[in-house]
N, C-alpha and C. Protein backbone atom coordinates (compact mmCIF):
# COMPACT_ATOMS: atom_id res chain seq x y z
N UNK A 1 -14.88 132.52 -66.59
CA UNK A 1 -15.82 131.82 -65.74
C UNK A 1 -15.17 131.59 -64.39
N UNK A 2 -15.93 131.78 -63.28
CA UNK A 2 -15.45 131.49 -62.12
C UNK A 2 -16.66 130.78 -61.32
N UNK A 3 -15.51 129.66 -60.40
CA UNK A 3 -16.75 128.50 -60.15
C UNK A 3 -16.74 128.73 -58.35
N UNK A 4 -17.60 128.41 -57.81
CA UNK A 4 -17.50 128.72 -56.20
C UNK A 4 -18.13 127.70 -56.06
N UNK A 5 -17.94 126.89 -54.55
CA UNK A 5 -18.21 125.54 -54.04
C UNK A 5 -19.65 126.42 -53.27
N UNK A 6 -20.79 125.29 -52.85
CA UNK A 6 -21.55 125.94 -52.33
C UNK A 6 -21.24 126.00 -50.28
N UNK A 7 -21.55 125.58 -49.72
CA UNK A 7 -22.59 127.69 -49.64
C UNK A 7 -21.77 128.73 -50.09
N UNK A 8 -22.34 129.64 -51.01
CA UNK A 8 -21.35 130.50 -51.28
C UNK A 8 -22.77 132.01 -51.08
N UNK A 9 -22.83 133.05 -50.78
CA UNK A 9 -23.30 134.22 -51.24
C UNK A 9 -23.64 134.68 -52.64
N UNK A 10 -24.28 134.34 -53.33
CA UNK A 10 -24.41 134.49 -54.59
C UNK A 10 -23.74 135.66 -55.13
N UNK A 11 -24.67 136.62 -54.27
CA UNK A 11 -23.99 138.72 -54.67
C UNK A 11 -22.27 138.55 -54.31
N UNK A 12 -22.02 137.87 -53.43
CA UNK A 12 -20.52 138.29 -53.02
C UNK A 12 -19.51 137.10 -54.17
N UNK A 13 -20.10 136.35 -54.49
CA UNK A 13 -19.31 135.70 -55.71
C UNK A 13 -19.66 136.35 -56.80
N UNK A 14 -20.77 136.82 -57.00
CA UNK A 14 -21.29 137.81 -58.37
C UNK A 14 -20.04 138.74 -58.43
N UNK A 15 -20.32 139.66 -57.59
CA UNK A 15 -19.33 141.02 -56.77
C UNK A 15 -17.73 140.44 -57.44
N UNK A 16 -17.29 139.23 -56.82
CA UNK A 16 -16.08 139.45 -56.88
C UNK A 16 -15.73 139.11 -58.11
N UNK A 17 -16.57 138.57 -58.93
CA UNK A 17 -16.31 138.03 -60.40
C UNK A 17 -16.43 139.36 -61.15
N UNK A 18 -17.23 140.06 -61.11
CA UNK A 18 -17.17 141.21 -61.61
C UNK A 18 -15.85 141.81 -61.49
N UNK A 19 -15.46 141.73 -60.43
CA UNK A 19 -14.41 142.92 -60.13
C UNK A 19 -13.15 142.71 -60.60
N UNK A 20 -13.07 141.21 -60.76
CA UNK A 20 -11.97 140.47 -61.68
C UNK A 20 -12.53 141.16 -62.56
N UNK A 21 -13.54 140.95 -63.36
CA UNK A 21 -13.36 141.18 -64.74
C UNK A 21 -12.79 142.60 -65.63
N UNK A 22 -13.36 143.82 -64.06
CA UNK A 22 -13.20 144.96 -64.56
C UNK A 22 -11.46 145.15 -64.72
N UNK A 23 -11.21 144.31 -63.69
CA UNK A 23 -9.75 144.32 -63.68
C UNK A 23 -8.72 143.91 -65.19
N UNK A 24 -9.75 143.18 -66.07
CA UNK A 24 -9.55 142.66 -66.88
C UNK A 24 -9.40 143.12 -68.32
N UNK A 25 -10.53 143.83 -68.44
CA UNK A 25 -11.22 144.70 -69.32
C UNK A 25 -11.74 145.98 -68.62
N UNK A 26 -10.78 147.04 -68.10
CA UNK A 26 -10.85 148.06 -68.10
C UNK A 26 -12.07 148.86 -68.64
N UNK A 27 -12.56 148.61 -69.48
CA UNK A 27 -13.82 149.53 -70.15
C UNK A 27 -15.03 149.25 -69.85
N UNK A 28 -15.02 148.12 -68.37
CA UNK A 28 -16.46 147.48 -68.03
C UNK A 28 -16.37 148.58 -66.51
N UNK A 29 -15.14 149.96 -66.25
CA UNK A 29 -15.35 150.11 -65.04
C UNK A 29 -15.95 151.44 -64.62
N UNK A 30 -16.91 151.37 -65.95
CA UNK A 30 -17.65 152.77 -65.99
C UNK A 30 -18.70 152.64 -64.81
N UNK A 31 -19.27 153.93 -64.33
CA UNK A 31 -20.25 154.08 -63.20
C UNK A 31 -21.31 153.57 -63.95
N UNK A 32 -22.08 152.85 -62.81
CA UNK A 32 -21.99 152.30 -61.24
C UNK A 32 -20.86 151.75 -60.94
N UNK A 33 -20.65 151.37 -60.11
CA UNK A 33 -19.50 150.43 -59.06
C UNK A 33 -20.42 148.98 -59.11
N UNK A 34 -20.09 148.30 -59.27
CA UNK A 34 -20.44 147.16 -59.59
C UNK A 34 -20.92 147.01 -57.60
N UNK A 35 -20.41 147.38 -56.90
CA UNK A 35 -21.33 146.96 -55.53
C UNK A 35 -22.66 147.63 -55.38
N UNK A 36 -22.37 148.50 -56.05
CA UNK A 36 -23.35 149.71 -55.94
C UNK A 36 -24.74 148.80 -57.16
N UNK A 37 -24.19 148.08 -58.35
CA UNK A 37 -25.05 147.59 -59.11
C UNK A 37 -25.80 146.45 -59.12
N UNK A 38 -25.09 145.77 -57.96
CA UNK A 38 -25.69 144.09 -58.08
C UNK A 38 -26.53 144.24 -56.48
N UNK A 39 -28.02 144.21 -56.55
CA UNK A 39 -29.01 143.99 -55.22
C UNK A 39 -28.80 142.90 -54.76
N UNK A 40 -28.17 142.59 -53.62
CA UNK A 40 -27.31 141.68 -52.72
C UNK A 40 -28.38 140.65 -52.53
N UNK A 41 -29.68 141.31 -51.97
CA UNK A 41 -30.77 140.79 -51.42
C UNK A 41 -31.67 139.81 -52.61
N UNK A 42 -31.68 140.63 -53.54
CA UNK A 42 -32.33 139.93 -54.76
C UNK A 42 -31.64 138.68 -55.49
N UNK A 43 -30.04 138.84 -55.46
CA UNK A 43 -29.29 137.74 -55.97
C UNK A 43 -29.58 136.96 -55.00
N UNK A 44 -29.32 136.80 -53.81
CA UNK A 44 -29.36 135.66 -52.89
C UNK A 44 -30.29 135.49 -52.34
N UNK A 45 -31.68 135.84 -52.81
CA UNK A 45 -33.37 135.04 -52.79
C UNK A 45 -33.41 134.26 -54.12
N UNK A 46 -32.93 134.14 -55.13
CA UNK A 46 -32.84 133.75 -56.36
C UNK A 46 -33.45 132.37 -56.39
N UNK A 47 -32.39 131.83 -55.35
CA UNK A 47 -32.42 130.30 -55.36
C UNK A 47 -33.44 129.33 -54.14
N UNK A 48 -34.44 128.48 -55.00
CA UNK A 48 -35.34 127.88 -54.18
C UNK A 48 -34.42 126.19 -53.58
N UNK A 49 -35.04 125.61 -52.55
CA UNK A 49 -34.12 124.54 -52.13
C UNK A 49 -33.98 123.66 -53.48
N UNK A 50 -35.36 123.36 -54.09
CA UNK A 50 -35.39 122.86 -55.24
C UNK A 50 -34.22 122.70 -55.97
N UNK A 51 -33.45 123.82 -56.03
CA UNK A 51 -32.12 124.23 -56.93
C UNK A 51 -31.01 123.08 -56.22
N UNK A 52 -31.25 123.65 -55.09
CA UNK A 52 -29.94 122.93 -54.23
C UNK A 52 -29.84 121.53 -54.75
N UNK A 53 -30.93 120.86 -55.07
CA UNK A 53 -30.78 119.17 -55.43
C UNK A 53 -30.07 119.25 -56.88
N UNK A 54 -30.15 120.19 -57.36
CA UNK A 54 -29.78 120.42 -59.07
C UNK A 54 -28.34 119.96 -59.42
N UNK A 55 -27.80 118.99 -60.15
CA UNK A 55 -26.36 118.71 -60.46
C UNK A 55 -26.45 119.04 -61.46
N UNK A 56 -27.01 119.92 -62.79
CA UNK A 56 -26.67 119.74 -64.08
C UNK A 56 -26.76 121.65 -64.23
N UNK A 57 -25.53 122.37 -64.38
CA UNK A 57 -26.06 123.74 -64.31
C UNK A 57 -26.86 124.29 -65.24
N UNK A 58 -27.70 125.05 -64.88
CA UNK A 58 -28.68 125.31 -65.80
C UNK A 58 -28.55 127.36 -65.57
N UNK A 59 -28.81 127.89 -66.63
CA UNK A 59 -28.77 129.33 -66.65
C UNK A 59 -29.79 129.95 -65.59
N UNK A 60 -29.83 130.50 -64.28
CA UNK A 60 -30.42 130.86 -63.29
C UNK A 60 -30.78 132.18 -63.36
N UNK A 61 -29.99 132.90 -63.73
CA UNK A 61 -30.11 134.57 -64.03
C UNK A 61 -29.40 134.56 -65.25
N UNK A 62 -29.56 135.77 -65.76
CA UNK A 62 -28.69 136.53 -66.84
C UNK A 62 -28.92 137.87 -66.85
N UNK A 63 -27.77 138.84 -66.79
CA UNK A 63 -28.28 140.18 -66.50
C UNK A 63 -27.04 141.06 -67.26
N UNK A 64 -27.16 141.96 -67.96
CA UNK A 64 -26.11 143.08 -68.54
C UNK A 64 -25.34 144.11 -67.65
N UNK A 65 -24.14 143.85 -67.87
CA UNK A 65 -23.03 144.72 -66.23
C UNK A 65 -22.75 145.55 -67.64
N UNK A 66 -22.58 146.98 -67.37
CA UNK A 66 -21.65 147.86 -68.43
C UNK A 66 -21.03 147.24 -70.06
N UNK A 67 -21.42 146.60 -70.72
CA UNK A 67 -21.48 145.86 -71.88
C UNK A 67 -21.28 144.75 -71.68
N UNK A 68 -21.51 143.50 -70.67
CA UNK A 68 -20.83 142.86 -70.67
C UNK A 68 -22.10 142.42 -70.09
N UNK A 69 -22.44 140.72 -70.45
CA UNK A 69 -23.61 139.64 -69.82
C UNK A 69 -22.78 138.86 -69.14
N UNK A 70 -23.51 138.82 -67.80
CA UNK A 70 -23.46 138.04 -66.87
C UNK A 70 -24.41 137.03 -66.61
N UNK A 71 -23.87 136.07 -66.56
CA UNK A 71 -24.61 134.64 -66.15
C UNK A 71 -24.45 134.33 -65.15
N UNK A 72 -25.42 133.51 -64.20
CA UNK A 72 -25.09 132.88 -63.05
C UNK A 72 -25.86 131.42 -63.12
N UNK A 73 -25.18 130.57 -62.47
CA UNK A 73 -25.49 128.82 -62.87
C UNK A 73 -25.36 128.31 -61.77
N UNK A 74 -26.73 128.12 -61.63
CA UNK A 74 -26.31 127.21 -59.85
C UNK A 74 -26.66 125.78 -59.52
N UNK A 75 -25.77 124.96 -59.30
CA UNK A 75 -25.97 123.10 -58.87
C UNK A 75 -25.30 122.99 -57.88
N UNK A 76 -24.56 121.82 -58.10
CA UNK A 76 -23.80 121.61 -56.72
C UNK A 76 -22.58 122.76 -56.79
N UNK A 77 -22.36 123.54 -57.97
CA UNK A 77 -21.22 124.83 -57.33
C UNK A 77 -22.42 125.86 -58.33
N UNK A 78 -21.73 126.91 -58.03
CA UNK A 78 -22.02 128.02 -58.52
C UNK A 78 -21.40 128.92 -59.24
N UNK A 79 -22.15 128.95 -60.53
CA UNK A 79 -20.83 129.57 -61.75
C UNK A 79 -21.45 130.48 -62.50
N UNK A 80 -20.27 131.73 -62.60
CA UNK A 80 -20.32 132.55 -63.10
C UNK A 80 -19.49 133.30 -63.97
N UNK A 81 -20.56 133.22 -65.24
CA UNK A 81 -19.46 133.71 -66.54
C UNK A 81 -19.46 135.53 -66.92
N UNK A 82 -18.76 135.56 -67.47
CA UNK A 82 -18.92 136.97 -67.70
C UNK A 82 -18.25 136.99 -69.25
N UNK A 83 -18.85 137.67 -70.29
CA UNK A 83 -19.10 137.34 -71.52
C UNK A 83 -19.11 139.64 -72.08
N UNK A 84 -17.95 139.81 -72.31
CA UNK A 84 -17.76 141.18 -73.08
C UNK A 84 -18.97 140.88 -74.68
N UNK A 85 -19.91 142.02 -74.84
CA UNK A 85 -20.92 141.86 -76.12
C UNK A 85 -20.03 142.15 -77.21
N UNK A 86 -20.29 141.24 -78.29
CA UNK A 86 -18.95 141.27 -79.18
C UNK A 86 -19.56 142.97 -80.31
């Protein structure tokens, strides 16, 4: 899990959490390129102001990277887990 203070870029904290991970688990670094896979534009319309008041994280997205689910949780920070499918 990796936590980012806000304002943060959603895609570019997505992005870099990913890229840890591939770093991690080697077998998540099959094609696509994880920049190439996450729509920059679509992650960071995600969130309505509504959210911004949010202190309790709640599951915002969830989406499958190369076997591996990704979560994103957004309140006052923004967190993102990354979870290998057992």
């Amino acid at each position: 899990m990796r936590e980012f203070d806000r304002p943060v870029r959603v895609s570019e904290a997505v992005i870099e959490t990913l890229t840890e991970a591939v770093e991690d688990w080697p077998e998540l670094s099959r094609s696509p390129p994880v920049s190439e896979f996450v729509d920059a534009d679509s992650l960071d319309g995600l969130f309505k102001s509504r959210a911004l008041e949010e202190t309790t994280h709640i599951p915002s997205v969830e989406f499958l990277f190369q076997g591996a689910v990704v979560t994103v949780m957004y309140a006052s920070t923004v967190r993102i887990i990354v979870e290998r499918d057992a």
